[in-house]
C-alpha atoms as a PDB file:
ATOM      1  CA  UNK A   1     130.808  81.904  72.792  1.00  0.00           C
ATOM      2  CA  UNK A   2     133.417  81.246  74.765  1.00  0.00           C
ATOM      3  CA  UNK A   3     132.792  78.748  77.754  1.00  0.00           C
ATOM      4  CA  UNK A   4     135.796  81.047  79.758  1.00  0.00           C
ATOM      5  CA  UNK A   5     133.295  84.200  79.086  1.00  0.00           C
ATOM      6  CA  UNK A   6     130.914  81.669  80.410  1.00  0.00           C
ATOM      7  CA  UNK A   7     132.703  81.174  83.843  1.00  0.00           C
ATOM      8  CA  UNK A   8     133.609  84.782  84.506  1.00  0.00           C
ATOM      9  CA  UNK A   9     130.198  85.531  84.381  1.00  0.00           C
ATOM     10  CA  UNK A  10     129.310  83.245  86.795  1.00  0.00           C
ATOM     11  CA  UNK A  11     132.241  84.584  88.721  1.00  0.00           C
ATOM     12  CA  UNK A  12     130.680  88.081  88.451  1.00  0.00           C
ATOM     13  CA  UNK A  13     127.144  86.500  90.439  1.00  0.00           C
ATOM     14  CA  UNK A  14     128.883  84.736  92.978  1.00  0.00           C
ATOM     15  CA  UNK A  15     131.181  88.054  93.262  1.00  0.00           C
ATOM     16  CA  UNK A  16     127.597  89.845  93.448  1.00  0.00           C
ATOM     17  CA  UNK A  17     126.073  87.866  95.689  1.00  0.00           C
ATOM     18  CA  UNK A  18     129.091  88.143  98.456  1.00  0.00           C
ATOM     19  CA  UNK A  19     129.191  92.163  98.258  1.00  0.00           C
ATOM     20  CA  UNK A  20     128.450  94.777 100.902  1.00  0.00           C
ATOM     21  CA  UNK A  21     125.760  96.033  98.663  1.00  0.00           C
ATOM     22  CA  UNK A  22     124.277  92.804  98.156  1.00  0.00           C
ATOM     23  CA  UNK A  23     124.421  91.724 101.513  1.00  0.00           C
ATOM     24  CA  UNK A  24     122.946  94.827 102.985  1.00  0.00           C
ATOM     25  CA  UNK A  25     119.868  94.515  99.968  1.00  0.00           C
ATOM     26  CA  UNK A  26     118.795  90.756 100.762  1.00  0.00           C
ATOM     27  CA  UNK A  27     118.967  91.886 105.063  1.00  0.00           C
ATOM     28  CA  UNK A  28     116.548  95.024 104.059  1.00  0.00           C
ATOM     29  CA  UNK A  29     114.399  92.565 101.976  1.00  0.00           C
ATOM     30  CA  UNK A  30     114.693  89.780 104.399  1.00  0.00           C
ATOM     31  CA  UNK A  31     113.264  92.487 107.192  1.00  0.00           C
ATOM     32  CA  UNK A  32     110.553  94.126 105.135  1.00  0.00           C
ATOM     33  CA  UNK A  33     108.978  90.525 103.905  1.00  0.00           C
ATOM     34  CA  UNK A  34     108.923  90.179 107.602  1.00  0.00           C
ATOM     35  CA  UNK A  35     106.802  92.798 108.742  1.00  0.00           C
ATOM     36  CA  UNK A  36     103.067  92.158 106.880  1.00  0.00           C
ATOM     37  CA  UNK A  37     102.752  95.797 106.819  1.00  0.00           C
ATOM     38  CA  UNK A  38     105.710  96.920 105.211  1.00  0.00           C
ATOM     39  CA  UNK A  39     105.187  93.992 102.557  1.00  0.00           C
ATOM     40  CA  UNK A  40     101.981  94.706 101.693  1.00  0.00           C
ATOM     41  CA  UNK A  41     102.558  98.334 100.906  1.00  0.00           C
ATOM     42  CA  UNK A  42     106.041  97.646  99.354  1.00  0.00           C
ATOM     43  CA  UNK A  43     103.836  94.876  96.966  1.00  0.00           C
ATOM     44  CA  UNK A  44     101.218  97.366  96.024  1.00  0.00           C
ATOM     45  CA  UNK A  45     103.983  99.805  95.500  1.00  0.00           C
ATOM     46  CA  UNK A  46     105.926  97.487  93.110  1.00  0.00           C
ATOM     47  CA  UNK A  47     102.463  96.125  91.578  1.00  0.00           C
ATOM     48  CA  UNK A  48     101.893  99.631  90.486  1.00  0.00           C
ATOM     49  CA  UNK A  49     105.378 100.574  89.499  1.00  0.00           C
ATOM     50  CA  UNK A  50     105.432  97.101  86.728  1.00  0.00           C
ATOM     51  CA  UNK A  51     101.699  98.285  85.554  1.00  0.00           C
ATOM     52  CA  UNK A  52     102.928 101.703  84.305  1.00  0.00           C
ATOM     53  CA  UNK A  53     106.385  99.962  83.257  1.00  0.00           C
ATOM     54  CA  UNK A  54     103.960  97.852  80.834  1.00  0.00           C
ATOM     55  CA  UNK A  55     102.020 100.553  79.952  1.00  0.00           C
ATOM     56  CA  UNK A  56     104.816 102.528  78.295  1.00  0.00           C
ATOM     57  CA  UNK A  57     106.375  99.315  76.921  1.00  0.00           C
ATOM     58  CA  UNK A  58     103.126  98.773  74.916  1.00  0.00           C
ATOM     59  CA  UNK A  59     102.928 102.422  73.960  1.00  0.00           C
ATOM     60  CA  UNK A  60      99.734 102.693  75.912  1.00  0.00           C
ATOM     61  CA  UNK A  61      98.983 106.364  77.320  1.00  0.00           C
ATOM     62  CA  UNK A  62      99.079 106.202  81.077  1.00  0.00           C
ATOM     63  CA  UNK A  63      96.155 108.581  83.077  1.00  0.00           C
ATOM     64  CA  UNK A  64      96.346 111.226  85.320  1.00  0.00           C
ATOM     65  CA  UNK A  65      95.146 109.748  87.876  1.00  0.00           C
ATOM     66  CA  UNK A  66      97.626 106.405  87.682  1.00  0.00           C
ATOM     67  CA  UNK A  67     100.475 109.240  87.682  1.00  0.00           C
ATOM     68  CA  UNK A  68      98.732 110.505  90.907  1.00  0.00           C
ATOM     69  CA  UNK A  69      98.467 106.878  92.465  1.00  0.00           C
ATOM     70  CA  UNK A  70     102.465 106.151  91.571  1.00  0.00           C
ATOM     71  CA  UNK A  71     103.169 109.672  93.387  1.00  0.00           C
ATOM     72  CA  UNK A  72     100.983 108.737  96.530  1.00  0.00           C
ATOM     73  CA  UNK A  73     102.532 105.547  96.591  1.00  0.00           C
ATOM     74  CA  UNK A  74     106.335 106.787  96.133  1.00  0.00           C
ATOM     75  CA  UNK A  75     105.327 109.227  99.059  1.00  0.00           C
ATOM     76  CA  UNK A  76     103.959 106.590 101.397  1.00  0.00           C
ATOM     77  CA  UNK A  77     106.940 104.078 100.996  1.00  0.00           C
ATOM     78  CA  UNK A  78     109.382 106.856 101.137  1.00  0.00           C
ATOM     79  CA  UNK A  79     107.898 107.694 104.882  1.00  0.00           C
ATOM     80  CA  UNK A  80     108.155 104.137 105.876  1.00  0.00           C
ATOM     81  CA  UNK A  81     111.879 104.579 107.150  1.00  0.00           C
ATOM     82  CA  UNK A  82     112.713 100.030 106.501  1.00  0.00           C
ATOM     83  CA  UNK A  83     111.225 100.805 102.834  1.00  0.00           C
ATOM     84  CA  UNK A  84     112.919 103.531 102.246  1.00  0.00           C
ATOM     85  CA  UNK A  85     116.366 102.368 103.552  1.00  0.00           C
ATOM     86  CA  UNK A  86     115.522  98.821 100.683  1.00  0.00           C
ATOM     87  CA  UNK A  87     115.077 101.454  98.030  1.00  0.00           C
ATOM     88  CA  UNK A  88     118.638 103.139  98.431  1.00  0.00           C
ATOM     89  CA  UNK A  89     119.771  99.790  99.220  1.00  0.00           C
ATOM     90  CA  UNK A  90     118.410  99.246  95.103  1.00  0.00           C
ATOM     91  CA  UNK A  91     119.579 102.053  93.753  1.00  0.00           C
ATOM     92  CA  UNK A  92     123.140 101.003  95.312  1.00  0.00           C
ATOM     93  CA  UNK A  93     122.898  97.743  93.570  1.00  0.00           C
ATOM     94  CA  UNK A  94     121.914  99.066  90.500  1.00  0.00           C
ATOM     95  CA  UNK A  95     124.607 101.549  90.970  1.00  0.00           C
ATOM     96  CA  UNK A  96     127.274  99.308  90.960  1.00  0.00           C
ATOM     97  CA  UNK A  97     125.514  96.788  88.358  1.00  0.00           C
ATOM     98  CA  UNK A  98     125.588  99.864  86.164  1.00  0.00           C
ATOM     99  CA  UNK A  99     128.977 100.186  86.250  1.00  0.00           C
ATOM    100  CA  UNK A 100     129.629  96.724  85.950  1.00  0.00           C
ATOM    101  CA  UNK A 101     128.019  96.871  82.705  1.00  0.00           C
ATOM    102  CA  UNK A 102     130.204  99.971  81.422  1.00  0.00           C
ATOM    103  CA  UNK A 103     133.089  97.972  82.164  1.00  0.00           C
ATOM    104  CA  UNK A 104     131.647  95.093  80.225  1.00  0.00           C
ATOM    105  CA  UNK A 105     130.732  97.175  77.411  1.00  0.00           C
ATOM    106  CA  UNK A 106     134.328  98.662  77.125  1.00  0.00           C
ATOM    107  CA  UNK A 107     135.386  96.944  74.057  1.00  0.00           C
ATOM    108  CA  UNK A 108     132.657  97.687  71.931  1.00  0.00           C
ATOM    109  CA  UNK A 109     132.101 101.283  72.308  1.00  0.00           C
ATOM    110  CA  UNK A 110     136.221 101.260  71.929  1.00  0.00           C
ATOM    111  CA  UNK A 111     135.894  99.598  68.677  1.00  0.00           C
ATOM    112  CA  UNK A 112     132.711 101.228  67.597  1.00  0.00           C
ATOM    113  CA  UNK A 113     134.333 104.769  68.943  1.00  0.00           C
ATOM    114  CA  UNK A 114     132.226 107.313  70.597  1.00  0.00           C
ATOM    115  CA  UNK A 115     129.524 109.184  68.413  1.00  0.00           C
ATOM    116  CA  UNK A 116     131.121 111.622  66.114  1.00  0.00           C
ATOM    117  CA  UNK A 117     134.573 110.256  65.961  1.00  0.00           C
END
């Protein structure tokens, strides 16, 4: 590969690491490691979020009451308004690191074509 490639990517992160979104993620993570409260239920959040992310990735079946836990949990970090305002902060980033990634991409689906052509 080509060092160049190399060096744009690590363009791209420093470009990443500079933007609004980016910026306004690490403050909102900064601010709700700060507050014990907020991290602890944001940590048992996540903790229970990766467990059911493994789960599926093994193939295991996950319970009915784990489903009811996640949805309990979503609900109580969702009402905590410094959690909440981290998770749109995410889905921001992972807006625009989506995107990123289509533009990446570009070549190959151009010379692969779209499905059906």
């Amino acid at each position: 590969m080509s060092a160049n490639l190399f060096d744009m990517a690590y363009e791209m992160e420093r470009g990443l690491r500079q933007s609004k979104e980016y910026t306004e993620l690490r403050k909102l993570y900064d601010q709700v490691n700060a507050d014990p409260s907020a991290r602890a239920m944001f940590e048992n959040f996540r903790q229970i979020q990766m467990n059911l992310q493994q789960k599926q990735m093994m193939g295991q079946d996950i319970k009915p009451d784990e489903v009811q836990q996640a949805q309990k949990a979503v609900a109580l970090v969702q009402q905590h308004p410094l959690i909440s305002r981290l998770m749109e902060a995410e889905q921001r980033m992972s807006m625009v690191i989506a995107e990123l990634n289509k533009i990446i991409m570009k070549p190959l689906e151009e010379l692969y074509g779209a499905p059906g052509q």
